[in-house]
N, C-alpha and C. Protein backbone atom coordinates (compact mmCIF):
# COMPACT_ATOMS: atom_id res chain seq x y z
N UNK A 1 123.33 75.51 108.05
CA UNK A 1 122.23 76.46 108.03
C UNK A 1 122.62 77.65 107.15
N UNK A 2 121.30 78.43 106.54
CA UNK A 2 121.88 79.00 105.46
C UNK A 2 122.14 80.48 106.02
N UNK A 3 122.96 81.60 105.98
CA UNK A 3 123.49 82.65 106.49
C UNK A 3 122.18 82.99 107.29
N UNK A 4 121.45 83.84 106.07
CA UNK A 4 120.24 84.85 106.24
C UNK A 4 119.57 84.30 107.48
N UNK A 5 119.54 82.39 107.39
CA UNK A 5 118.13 82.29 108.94
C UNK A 5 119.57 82.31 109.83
N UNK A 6 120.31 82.16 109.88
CA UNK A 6 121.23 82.08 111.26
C UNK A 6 121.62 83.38 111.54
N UNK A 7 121.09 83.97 111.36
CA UNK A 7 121.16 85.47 111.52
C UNK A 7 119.74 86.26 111.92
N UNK A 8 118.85 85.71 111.43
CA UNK A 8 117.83 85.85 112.51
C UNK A 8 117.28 84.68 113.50
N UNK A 9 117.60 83.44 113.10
CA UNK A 9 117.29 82.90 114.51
C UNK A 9 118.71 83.29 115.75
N UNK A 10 119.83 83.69 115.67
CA UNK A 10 120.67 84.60 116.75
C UNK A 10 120.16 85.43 116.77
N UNK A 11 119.31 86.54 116.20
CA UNK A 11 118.52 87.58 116.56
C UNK A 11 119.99 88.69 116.13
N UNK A 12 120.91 88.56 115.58
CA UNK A 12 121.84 89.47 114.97
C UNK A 12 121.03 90.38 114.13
N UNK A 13 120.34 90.11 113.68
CA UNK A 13 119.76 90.78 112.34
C UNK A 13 117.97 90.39 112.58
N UNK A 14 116.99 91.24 113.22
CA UNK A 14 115.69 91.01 113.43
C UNK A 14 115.00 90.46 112.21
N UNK A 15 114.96 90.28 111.03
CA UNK A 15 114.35 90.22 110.14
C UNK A 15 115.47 89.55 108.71
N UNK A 16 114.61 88.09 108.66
CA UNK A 16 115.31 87.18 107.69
C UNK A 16 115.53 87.91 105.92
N UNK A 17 114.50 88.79 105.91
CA UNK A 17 114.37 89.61 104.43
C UNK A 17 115.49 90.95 104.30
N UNK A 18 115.10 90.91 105.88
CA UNK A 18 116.79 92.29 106.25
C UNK A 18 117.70 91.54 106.28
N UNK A 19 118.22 90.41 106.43
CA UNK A 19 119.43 89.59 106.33
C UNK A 19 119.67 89.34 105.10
N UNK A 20 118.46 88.94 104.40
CA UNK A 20 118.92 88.76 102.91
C UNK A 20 119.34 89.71 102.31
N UNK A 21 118.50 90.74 102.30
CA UNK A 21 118.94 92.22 101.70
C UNK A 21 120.22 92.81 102.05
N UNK A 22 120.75 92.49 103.40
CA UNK A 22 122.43 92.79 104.03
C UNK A 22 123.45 91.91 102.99
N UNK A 23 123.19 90.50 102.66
CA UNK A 23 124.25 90.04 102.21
C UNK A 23 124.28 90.19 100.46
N UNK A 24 122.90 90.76 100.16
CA UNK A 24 122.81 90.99 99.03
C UNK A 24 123.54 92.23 98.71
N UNK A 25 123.62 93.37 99.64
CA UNK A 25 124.44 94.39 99.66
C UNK A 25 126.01 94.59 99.76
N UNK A 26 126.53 93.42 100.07
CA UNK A 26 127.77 93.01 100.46
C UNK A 26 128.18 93.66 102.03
N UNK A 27 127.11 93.96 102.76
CA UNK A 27 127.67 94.41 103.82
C UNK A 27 128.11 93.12 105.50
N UNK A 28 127.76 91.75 104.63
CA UNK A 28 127.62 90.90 105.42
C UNK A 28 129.20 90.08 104.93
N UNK A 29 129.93 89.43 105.56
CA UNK A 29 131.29 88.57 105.56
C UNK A 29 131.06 87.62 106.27
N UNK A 30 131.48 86.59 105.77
CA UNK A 30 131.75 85.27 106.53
C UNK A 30 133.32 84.69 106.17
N UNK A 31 134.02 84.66 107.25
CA UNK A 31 134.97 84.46 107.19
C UNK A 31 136.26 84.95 106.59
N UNK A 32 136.05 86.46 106.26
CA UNK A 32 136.39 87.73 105.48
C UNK A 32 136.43 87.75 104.37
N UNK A 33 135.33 87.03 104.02
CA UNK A 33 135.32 87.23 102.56
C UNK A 33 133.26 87.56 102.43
N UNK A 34 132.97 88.18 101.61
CA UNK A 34 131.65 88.99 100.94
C UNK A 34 130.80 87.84 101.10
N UNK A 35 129.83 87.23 101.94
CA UNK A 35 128.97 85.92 102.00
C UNK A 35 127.47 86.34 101.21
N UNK A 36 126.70 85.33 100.65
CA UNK A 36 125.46 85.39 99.84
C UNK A 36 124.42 84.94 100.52
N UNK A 37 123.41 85.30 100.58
CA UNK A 37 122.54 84.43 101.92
C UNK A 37 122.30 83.40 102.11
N UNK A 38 123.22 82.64 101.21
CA UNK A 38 122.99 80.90 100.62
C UNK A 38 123.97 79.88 101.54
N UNK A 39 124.79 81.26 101.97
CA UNK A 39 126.27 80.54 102.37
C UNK A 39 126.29 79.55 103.49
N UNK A 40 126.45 78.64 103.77
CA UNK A 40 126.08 78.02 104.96
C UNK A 40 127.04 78.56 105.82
N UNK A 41 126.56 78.76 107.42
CA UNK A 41 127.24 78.78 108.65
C UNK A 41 127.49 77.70 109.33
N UNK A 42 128.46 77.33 109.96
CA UNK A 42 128.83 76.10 110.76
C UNK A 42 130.07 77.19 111.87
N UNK A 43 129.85 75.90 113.08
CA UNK A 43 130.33 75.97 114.01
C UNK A 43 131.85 76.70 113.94
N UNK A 44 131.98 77.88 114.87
CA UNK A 44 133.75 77.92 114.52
C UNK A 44 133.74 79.65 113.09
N UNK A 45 132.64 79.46 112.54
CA UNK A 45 132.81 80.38 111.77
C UNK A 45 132.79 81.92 112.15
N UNK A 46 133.86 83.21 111.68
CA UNK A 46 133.06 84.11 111.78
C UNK A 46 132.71 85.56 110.90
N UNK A 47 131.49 86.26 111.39
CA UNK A 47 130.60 86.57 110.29
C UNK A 47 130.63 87.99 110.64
N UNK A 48 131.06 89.00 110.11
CA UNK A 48 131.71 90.43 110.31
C UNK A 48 129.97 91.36 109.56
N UNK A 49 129.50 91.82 110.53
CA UNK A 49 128.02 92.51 109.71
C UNK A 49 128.64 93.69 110.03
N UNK A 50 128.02 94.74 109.00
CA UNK A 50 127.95 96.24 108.87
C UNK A 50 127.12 97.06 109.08
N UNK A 51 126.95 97.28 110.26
CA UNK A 51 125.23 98.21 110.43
C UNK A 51 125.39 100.17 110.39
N UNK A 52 125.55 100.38 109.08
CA UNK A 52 125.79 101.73 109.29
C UNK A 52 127.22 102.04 108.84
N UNK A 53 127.72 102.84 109.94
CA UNK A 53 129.21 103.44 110.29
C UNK A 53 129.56 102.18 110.50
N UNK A 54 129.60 101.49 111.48
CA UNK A 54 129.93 100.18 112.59
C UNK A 54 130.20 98.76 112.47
N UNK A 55 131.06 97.81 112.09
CA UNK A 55 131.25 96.89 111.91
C UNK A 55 130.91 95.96 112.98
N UNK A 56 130.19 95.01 113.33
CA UNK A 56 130.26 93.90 114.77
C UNK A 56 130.91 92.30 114.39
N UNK A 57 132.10 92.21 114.51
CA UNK A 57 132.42 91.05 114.50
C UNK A 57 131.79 90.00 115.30
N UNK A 58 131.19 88.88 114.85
CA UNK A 58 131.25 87.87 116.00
C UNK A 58 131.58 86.27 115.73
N UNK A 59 131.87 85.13 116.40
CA UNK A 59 131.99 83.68 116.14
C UNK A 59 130.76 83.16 116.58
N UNK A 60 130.61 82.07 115.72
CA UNK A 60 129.49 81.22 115.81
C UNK A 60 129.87 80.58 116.78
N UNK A 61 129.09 79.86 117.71
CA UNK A 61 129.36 78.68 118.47
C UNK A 61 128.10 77.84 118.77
N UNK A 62 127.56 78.08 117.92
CA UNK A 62 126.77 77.28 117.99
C UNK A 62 125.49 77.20 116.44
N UNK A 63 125.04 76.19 115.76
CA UNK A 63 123.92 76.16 114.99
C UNK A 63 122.64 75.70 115.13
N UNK A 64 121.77 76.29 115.69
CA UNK A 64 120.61 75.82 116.11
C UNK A 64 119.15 76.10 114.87
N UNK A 65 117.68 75.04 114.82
CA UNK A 65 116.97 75.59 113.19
C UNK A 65 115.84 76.59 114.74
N UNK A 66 116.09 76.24 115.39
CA UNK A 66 115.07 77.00 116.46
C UNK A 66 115.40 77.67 117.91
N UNK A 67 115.38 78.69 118.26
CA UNK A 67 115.81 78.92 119.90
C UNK A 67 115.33 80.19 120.41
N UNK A 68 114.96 79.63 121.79
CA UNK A 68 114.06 80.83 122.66
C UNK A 68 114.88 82.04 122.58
N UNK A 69 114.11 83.31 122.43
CA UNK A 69 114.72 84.44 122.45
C UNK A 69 116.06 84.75 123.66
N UNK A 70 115.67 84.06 125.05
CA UNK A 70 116.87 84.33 125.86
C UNK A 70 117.92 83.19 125.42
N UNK A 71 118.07 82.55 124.99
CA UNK A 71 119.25 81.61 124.78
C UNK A 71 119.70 82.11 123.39
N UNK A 72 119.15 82.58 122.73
CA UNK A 72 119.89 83.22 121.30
C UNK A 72 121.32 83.79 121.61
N UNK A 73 121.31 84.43 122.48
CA UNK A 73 122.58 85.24 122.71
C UNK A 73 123.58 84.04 122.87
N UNK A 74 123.52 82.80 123.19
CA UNK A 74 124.08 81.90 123.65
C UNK A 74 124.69 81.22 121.83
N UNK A 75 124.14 81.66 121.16
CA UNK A 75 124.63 81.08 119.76
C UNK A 75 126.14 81.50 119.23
N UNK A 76 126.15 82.59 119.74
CA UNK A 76 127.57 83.41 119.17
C UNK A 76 128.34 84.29 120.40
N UNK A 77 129.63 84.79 120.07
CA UNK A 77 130.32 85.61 121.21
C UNK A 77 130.68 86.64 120.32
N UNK A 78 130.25 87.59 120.96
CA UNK A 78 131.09 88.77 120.10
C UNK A 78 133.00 89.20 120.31
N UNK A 79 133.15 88.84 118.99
CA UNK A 79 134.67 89.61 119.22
C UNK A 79 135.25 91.16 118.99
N UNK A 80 134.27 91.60 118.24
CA UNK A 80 134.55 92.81 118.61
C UNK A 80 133.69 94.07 117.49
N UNK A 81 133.52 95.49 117.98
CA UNK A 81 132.45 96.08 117.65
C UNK A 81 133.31 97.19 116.84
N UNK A 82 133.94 97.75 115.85
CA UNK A 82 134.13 98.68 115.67
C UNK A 82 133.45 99.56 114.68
N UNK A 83 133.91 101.20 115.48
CA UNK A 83 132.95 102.12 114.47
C UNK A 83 133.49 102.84 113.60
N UNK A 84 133.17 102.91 112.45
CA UNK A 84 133.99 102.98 111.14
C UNK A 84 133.97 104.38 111.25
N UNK A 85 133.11 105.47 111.59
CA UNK A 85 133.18 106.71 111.59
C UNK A 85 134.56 107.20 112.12
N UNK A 86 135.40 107.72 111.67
CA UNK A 86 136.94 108.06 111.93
C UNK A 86 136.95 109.37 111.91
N UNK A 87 137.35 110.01 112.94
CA UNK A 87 138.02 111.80 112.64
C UNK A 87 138.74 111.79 111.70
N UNK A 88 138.43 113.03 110.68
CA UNK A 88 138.67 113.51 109.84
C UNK A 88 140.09 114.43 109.99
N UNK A 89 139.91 115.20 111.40
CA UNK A 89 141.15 116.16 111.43
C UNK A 89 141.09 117.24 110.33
N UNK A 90 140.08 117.82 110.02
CA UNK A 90 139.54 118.63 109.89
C UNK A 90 139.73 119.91 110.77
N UNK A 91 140.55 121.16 109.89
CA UNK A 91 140.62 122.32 111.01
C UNK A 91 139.59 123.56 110.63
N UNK A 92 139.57 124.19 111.36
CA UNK A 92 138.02 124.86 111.60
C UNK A 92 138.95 126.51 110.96
């Protein structure tokens, strides 16, 4: 499946044109490297998005072309959320 829909059918990303536009930006990774919205996803893979400040890692575990909004969450596990905004240490 190709990045952009597996990213909105997981509901990671609400909007397949906002997914495209993410990996067109380079703010989207698959497998730590810069992914194109072309890239296929498979099982096992994982896909590091940038929303902002904030990085959300997560693994695929699953590829589905269709799925009810409550089982979406069931497609992927998150491994981990970090927020890129860092103290400066900045003295006043």
């Amino acid at each position: 499946m190709r990045l952009d829909k597996y990213l909105k059918v997981s509901r990671l990303i609400k909007r397949r044109s906002v997914a495209n536009e993410a990996c067109d930006a380079g703010r989207i990774s698959l497998n730590g490297k810069v992914a194109k919205a072309s890239a296929e996803v498979k099982q096992g893979d994982v896909i590091t998005i940038g929303f902002g400040n904030r990085n959300v890692t997560v693994e695929v575990l699953t590829v589905a072309e269709t799925v009810r909004k409550e089982e979406a969450k069931e497609m992927y596990r998150y491994l981990s959320e970090e927020n890129g905004a860092t103290e400066s240490g900045e003295e006043k």
